[in-house]
N, C-alpha and C. Protein backbone atom coordinates (compact mmCIF):
# COMPACT_ATOMS: atom_id res chain seq x y z
N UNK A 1 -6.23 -1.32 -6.17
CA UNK A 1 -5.20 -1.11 -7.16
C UNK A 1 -3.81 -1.24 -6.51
N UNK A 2 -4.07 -0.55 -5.25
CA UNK A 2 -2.31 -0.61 -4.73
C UNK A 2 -2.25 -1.95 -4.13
N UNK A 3 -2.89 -2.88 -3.87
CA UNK A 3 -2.42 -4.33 -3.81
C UNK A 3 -2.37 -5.22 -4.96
N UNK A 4 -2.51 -4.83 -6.31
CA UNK A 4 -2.12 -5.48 -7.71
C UNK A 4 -1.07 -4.60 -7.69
N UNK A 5 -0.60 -3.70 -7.55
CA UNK A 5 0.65 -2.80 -7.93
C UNK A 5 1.51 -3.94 -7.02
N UNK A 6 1.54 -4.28 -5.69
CA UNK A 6 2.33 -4.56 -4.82
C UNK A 6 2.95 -5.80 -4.72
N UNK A 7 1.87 -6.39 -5.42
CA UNK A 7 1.97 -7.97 -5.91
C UNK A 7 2.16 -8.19 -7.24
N UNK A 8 2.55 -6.93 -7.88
CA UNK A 8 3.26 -7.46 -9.15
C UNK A 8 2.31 -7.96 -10.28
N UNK A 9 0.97 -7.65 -10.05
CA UNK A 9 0.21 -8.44 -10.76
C UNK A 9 -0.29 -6.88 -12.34
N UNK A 10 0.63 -5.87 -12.19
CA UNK A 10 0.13 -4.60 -12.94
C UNK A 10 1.11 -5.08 -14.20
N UNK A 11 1.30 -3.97 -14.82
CA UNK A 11 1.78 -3.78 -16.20
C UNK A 11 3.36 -3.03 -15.38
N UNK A 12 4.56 -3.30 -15.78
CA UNK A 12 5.80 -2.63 -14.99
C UNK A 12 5.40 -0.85 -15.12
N UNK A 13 4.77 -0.30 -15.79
CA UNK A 13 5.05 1.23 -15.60
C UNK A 13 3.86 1.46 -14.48
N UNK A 14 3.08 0.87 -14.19
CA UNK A 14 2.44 0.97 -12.97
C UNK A 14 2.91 1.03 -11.35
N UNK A 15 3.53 -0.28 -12.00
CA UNK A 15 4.59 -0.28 -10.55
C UNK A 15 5.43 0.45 -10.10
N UNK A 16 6.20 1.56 -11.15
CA UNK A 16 6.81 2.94 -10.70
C UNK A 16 5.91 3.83 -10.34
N UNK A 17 4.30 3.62 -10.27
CA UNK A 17 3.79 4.69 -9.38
C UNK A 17 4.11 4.61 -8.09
N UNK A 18 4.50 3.59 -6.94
CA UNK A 18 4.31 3.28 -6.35
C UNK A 18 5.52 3.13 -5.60
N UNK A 19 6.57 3.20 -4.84
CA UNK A 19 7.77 2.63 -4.37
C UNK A 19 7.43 1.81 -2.68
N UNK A 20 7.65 0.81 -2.85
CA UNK A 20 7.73 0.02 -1.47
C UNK A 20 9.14 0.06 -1.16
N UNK A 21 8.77 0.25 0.63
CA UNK A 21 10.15 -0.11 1.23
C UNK A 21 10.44 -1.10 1.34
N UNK A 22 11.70 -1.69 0.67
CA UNK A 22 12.49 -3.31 0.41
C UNK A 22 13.81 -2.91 1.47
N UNK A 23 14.63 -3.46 1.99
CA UNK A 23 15.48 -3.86 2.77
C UNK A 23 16.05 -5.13 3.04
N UNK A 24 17.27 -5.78 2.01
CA UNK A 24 17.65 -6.80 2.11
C UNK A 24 18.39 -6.94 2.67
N UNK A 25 19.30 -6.05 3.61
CA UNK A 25 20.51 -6.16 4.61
C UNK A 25 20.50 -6.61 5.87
N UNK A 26 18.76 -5.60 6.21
CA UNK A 26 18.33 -6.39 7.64
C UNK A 26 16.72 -5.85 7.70
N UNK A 27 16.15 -6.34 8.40
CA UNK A 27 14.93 -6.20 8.55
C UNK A 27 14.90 -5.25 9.74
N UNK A 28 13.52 -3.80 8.95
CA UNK A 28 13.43 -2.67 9.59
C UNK A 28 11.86 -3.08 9.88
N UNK A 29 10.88 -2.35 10.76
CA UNK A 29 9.27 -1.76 10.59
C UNK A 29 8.90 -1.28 9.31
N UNK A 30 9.48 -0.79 8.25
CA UNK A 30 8.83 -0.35 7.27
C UNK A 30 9.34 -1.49 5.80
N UNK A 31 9.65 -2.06 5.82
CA UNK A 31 10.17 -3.21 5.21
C UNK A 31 9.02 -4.76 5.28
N UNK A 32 9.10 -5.13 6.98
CA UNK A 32 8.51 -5.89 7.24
C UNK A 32 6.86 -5.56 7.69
N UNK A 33 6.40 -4.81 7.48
CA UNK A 33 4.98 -4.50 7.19
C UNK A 33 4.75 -4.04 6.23
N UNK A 34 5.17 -3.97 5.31
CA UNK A 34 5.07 -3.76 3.77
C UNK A 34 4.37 -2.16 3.80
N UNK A 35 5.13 -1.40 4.02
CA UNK A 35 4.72 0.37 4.00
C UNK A 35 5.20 0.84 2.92
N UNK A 36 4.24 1.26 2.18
CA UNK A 36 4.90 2.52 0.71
C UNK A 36 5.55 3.72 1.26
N UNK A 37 6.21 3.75 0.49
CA UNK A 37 6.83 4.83 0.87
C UNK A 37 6.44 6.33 0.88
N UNK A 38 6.72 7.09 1.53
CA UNK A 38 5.82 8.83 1.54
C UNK A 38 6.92 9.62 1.21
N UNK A 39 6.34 10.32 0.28
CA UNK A 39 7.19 11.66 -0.22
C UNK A 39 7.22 12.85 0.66
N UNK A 40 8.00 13.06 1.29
CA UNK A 40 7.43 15.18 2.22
C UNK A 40 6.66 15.66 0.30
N UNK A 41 6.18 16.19 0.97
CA UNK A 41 4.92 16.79 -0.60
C UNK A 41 5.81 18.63 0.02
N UNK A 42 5.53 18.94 -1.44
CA UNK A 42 6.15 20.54 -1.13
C UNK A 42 4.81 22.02 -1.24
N UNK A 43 3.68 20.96 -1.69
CA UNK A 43 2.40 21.15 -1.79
C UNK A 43 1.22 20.28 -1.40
N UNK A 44 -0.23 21.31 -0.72
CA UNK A 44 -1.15 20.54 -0.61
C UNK A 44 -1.97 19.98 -1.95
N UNK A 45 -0.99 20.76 -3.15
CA UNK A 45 -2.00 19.71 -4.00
C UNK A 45 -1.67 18.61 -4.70
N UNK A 46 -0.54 18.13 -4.05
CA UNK A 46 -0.11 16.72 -4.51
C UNK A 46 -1.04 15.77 -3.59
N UNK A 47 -1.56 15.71 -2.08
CA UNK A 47 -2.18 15.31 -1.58
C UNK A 47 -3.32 14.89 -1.97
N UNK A 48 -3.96 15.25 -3.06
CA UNK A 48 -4.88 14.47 -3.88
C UNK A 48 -5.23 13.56 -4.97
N UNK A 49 -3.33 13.29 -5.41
CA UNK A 49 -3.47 12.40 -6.33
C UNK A 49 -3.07 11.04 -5.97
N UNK A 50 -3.16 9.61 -7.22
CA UNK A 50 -3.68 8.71 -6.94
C UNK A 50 -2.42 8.40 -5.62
N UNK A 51 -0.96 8.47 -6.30
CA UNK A 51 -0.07 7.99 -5.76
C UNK A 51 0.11 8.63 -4.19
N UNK A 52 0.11 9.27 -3.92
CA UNK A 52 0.00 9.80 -1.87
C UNK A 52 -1.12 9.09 -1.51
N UNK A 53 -2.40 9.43 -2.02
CA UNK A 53 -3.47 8.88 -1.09
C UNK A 53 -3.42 7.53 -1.44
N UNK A 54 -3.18 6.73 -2.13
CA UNK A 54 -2.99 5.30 -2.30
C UNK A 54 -2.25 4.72 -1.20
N UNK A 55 -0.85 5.14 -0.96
CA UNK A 55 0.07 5.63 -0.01
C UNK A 55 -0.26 5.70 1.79
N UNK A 56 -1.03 6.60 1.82
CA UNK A 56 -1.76 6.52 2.74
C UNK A 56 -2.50 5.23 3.34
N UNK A 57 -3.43 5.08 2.20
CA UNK A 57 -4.22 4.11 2.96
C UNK A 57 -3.82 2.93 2.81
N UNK A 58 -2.69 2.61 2.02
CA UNK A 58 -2.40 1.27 2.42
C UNK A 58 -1.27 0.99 3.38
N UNK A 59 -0.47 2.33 3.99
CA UNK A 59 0.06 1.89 5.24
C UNK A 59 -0.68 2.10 6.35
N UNK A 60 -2.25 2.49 6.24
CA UNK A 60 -2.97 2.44 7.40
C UNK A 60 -3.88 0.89 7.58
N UNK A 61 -3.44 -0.28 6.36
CA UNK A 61 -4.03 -0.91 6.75
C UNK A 61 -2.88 -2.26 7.26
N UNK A 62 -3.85 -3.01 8.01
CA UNK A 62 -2.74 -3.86 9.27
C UNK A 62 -2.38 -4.99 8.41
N UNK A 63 -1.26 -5.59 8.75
CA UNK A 63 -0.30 -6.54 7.54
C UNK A 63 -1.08 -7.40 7.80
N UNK A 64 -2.00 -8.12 8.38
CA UNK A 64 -2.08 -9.57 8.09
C UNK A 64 -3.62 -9.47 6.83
N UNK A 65 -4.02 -8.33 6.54
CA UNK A 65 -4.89 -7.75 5.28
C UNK A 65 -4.02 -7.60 4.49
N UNK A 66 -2.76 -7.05 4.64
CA UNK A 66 -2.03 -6.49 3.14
C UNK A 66 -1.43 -8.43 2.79
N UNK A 67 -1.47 -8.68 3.86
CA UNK A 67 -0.37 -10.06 3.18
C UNK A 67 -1.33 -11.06 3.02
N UNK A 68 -3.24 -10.96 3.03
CA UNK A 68 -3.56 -11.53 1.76
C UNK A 68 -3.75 -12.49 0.46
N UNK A 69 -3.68 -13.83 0.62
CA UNK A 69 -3.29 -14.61 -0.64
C UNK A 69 -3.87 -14.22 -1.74
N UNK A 70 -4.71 -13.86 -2.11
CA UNK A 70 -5.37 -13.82 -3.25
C UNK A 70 -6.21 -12.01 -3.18
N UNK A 71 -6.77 -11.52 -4.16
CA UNK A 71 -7.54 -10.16 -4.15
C UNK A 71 -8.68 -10.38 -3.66
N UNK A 72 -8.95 -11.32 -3.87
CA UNK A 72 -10.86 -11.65 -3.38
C UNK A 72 -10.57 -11.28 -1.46
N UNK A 73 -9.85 -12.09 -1.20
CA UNK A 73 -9.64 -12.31 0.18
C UNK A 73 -9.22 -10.85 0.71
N UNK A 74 -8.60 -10.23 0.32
CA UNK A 74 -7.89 -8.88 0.51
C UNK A 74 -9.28 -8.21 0.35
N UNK A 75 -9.50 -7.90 -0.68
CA UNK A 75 -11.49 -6.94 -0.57
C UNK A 75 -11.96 -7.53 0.40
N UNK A 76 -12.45 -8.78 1.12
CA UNK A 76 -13.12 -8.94 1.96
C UNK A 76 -12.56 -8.40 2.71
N UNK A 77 -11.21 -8.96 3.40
CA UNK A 77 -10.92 -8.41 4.48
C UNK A 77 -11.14 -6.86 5.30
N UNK A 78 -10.45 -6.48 3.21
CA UNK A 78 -10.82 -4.59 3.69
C UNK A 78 -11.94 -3.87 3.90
N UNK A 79 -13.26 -4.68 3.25
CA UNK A 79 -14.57 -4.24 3.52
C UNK A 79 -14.99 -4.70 5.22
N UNK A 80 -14.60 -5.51 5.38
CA UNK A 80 -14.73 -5.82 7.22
C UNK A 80 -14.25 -4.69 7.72
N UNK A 81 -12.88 -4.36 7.45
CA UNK A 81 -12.03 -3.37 8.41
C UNK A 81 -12.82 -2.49 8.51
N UNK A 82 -13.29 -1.56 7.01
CA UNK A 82 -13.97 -0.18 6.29
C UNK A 82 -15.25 -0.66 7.37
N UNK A 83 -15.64 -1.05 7.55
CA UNK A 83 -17.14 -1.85 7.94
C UNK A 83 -17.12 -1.68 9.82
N UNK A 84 -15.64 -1.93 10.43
CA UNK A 84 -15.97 -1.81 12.01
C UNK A 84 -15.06 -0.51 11.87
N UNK A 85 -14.64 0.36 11.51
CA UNK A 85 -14.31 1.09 11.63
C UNK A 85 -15.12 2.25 11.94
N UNK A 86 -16.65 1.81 11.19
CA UNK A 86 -17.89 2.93 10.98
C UNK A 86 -18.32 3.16 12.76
């Protein structure tokens, strides 16, 4: 889901679940690896909904998976990763 959110491919109120770091002035690490952005949470029970843990795991996965051409290719990739990670 958070790589149709990221690629624009959702409905626009979807895409406000989600905020990516953009930087058009100059290029930072969180810009150019395409990292969502993290809220400080003021509770552990925000930590369970979609938007943090979505969050999570897609800045734990490595850009040349997030950048992806197509979704098919992106699931494969991520089932490999999920797969040597075990």
């Amino acid at each position: 889901m958070t790589y149709t959110i990221y690629n624009g491919h959702t409905p626009k109120f979807m895409g406000n679940l989600l905020s990516m770091s953009q930087n058009s002035s100059y290029k930072v690490r969180s810009s150019t690896n395409h990292l969502a952005i993290l809220k400080r949470l003021k509770t552990n029970y925000l930590q369970n909904t979609f938007g943090y843990s979505s969050r999570m795991v897609w800045n734990g996965i490595p850009i040349n998976i997030k950048k992806s051409p197509r979704i098919i290719a992106f699931k494969a990739n991520f089932k490999l990763l999920l797969q040597n990670s075990q």
